[in-house]
N, C-alpha and C. Protein backbone atom coordinates (compact mmCIF):
# COMPACT_ATOMS: atom_id res chain seq x y z
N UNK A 1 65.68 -39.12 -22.06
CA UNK A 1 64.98 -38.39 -21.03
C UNK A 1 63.49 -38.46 -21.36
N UNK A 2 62.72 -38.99 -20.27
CA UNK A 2 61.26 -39.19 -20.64
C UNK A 2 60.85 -37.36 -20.94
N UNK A 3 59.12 -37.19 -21.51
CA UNK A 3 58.69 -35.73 -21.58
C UNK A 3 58.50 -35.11 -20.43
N UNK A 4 57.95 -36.16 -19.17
CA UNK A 4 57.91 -35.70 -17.59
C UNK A 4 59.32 -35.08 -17.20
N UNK A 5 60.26 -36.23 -17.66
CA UNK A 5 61.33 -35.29 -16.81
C UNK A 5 61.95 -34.02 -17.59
N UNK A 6 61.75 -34.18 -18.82
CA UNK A 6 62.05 -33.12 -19.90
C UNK A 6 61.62 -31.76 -19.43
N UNK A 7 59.81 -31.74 -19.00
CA UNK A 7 59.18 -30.91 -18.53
C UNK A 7 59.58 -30.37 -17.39
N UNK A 8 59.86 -31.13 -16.36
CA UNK A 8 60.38 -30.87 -14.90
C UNK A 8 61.78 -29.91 -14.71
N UNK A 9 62.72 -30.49 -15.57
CA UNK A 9 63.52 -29.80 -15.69
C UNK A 9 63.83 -28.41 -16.64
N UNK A 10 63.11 -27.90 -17.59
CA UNK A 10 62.71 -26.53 -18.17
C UNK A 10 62.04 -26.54 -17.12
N UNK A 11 61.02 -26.81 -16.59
CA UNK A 11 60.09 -25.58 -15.41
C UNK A 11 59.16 -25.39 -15.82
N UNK A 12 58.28 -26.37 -17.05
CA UNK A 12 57.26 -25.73 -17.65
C UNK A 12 55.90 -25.99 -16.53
N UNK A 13 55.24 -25.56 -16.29
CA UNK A 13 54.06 -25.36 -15.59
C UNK A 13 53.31 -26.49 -16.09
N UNK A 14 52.97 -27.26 -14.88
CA UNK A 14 51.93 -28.23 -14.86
C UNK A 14 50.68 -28.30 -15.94
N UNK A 15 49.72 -26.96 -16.51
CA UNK A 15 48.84 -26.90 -17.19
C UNK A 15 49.60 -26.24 -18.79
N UNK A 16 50.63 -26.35 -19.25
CA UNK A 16 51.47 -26.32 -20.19
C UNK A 16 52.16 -27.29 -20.64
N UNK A 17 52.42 -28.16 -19.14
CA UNK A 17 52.78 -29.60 -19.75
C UNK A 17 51.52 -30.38 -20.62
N UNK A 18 50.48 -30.23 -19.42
CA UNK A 18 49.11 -30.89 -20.37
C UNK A 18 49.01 -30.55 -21.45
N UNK A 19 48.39 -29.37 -21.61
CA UNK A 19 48.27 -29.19 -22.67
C UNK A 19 49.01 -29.06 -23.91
N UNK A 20 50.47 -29.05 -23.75
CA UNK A 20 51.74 -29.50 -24.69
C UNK A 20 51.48 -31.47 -25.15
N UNK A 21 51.20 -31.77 -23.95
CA UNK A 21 51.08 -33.41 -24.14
C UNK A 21 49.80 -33.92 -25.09
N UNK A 22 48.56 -33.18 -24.97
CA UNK A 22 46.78 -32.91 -25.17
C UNK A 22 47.55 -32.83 -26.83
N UNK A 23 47.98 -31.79 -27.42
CA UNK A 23 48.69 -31.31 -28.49
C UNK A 23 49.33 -32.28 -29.27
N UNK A 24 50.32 -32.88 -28.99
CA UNK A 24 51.38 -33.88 -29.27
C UNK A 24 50.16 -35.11 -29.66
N UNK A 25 49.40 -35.67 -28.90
CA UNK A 25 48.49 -36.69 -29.39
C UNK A 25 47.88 -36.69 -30.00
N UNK A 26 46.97 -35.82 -30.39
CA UNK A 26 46.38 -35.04 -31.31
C UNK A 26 47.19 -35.16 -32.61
N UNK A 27 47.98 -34.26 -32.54
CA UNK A 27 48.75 -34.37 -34.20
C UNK A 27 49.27 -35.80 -34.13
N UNK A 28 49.71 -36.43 -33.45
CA UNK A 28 49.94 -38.24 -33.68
C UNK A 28 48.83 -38.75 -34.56
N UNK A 29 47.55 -38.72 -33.59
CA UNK A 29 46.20 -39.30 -34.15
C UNK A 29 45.71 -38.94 -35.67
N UNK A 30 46.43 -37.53 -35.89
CA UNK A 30 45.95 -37.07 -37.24
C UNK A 30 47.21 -37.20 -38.18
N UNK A 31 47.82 -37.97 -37.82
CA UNK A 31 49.25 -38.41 -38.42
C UNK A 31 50.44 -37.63 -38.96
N UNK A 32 50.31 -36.43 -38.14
CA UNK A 32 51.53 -35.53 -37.77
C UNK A 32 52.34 -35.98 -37.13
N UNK A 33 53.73 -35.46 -37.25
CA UNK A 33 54.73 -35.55 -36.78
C UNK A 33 55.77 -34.42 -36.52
N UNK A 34 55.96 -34.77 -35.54
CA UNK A 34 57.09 -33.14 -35.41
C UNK A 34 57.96 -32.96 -36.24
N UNK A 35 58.39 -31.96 -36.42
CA UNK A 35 59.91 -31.80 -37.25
C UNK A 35 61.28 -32.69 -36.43
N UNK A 36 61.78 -33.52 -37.52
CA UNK A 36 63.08 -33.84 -36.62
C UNK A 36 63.92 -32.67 -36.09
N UNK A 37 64.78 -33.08 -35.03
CA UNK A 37 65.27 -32.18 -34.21
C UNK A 37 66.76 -31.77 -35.12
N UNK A 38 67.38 -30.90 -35.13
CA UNK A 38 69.12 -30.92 -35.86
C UNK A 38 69.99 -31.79 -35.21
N UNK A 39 70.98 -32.10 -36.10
CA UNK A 39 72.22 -33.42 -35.39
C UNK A 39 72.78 -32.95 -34.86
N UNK A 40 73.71 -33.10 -33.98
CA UNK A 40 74.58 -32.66 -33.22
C UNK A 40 75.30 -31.38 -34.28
N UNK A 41 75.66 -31.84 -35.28
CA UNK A 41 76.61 -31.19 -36.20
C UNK A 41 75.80 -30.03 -36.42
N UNK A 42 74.26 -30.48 -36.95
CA UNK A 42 73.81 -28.90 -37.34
C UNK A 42 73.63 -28.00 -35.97
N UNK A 43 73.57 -28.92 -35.23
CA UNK A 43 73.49 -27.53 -33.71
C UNK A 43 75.21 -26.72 -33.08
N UNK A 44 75.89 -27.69 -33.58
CA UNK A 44 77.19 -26.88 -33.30
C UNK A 44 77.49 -25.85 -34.12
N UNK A 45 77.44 -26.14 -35.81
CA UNK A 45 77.28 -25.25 -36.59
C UNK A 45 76.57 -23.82 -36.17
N UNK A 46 75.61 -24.04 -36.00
CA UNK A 46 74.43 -22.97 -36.00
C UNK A 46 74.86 -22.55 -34.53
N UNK A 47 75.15 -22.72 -33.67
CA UNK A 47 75.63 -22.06 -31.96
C UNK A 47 77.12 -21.32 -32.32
N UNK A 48 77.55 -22.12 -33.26
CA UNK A 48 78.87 -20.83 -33.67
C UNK A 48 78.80 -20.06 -34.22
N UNK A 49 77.60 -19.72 -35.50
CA UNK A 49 77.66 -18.68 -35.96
C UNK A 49 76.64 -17.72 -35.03
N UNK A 50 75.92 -18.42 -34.12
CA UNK A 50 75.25 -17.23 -33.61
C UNK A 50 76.33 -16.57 -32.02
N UNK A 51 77.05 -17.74 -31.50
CA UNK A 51 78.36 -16.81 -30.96
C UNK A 51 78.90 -15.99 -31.65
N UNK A 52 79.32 -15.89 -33.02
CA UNK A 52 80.44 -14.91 -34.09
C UNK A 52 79.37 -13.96 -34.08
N UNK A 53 77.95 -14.02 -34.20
CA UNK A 53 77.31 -12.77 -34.09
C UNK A 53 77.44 -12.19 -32.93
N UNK A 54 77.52 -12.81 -31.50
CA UNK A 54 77.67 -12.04 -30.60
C UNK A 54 78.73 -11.63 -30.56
N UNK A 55 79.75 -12.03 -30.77
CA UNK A 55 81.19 -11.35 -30.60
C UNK A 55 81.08 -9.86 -31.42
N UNK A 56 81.07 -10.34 -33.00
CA UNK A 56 81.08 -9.19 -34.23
C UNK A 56 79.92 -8.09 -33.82
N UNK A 57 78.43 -8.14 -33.22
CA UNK A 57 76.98 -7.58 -33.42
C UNK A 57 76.36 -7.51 -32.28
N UNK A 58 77.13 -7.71 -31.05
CA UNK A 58 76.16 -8.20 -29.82
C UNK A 58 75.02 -7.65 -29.78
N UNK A 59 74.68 -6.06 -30.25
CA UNK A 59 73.73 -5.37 -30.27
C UNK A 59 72.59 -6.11 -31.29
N UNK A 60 73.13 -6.55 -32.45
CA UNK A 60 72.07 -7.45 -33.17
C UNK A 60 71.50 -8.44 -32.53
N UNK A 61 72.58 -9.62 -31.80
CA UNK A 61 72.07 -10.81 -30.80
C UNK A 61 71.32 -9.94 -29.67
N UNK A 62 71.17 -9.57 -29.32
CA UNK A 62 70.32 -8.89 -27.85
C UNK A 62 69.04 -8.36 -28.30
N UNK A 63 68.87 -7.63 -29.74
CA UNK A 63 67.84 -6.95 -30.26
C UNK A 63 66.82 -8.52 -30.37
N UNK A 64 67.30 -9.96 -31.05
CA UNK A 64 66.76 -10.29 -31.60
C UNK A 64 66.44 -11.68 -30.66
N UNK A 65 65.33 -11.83 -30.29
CA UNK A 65 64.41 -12.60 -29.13
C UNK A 65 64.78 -14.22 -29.30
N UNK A 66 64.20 -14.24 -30.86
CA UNK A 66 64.19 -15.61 -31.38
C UNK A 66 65.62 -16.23 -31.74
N UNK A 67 66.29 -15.54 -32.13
CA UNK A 67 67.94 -16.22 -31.90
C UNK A 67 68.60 -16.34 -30.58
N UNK A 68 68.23 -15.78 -29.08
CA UNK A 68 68.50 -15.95 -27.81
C UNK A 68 67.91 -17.18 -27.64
N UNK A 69 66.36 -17.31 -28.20
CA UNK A 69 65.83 -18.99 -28.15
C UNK A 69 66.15 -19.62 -28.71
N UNK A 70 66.66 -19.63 -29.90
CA UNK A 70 67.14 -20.44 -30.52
C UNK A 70 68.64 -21.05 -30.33
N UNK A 71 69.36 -20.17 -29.38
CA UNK A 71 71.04 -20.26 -28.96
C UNK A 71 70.23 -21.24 -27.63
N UNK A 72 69.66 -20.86 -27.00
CA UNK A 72 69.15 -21.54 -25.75
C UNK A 72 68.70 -22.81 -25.93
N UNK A 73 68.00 -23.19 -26.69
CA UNK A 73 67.35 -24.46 -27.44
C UNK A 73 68.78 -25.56 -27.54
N UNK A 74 69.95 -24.31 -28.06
CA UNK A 74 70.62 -26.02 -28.78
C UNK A 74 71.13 -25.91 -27.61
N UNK A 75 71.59 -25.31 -26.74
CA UNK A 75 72.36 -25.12 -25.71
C UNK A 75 71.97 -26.50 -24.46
N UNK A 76 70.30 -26.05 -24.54
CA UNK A 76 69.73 -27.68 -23.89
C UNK A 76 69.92 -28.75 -24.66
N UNK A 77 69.70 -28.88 -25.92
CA UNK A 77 69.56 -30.25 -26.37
C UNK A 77 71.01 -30.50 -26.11
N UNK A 78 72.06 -30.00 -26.25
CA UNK A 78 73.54 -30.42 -25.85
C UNK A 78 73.81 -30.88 -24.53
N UNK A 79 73.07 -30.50 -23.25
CA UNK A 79 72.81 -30.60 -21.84
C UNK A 79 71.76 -32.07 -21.66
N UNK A 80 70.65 -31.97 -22.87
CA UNK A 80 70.18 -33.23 -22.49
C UNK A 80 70.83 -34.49 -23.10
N UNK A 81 71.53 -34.08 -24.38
CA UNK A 81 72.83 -35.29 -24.80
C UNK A 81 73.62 -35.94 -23.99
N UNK A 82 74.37 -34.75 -22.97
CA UNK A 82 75.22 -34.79 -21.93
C UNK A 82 74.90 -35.71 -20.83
N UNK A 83 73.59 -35.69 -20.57
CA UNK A 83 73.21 -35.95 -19.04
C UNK A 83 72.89 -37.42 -19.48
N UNK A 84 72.30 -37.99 -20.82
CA UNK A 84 71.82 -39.15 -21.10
C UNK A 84 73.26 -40.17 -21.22
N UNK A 85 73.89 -38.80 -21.81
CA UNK A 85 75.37 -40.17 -22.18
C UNK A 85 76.33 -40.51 -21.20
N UNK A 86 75.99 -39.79 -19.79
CA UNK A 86 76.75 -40.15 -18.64
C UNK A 86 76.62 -41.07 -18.17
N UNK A 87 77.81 -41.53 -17.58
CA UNK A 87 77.97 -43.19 -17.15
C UNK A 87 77.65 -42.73 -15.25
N UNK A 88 77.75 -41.47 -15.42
CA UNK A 88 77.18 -41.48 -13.69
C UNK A 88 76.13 -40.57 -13.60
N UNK A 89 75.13 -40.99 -12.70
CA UNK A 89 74.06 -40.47 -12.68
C UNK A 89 74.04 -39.94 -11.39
N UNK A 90 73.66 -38.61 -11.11
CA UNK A 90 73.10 -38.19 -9.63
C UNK A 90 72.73 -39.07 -8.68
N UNK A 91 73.01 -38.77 -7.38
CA UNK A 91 73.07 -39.82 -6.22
C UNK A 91 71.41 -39.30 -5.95
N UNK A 92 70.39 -39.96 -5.55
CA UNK A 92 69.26 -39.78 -5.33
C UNK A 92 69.39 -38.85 -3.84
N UNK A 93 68.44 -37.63 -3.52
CA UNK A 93 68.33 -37.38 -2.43
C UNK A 93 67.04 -36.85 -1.40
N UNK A 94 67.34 -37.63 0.14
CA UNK A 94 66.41 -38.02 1.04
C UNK A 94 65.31 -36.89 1.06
């Protein structure tokens, strides 16, 4: 999935994409690199134990912001796995 369509589909706002993109080149040029992303394995791992927290703690999962983003995060990268490894793609429409 290119970053345009990456962007398009989260919803990020036109002057957030820029400047997410402005960002990204920048640390390229200064020979940064992002953190690699987790493998499939470490994101299944880590989405089950933060389900067993919701089951066991829901009140803990709800209190805590950054583990809702972080359940959400792998939740897409599993959705953008999905959509790349399909042998059928959406019918274009008029």
């Amino acid at each position: 999935m290119s970053y345009r369509a990456h962007c398009d589909k989260i919803g990020l706002a036109a002057e957030h994409e820029i400047a997410a993109e402005e960002w990204l080149i920048g640390a390229a040029q200064n020979g940064l690199e992002p953190p690699p992303l987790p493998t499939g394995q470490e994101d299944a791992t880590r989405a089950h134990e933060i389900r067993d927290l919701m089951r066991t703690d829901p009140d803990s999962y709800w209190r805590d912001k950054s583990l809702q983003r972080e359940l959400h995060q792998i939740i897409q990268r599993q959705a953008d796995i999905d959509d790349e490894a399909s042998p059928v793609k959406p019918a274009a429409t008029a």
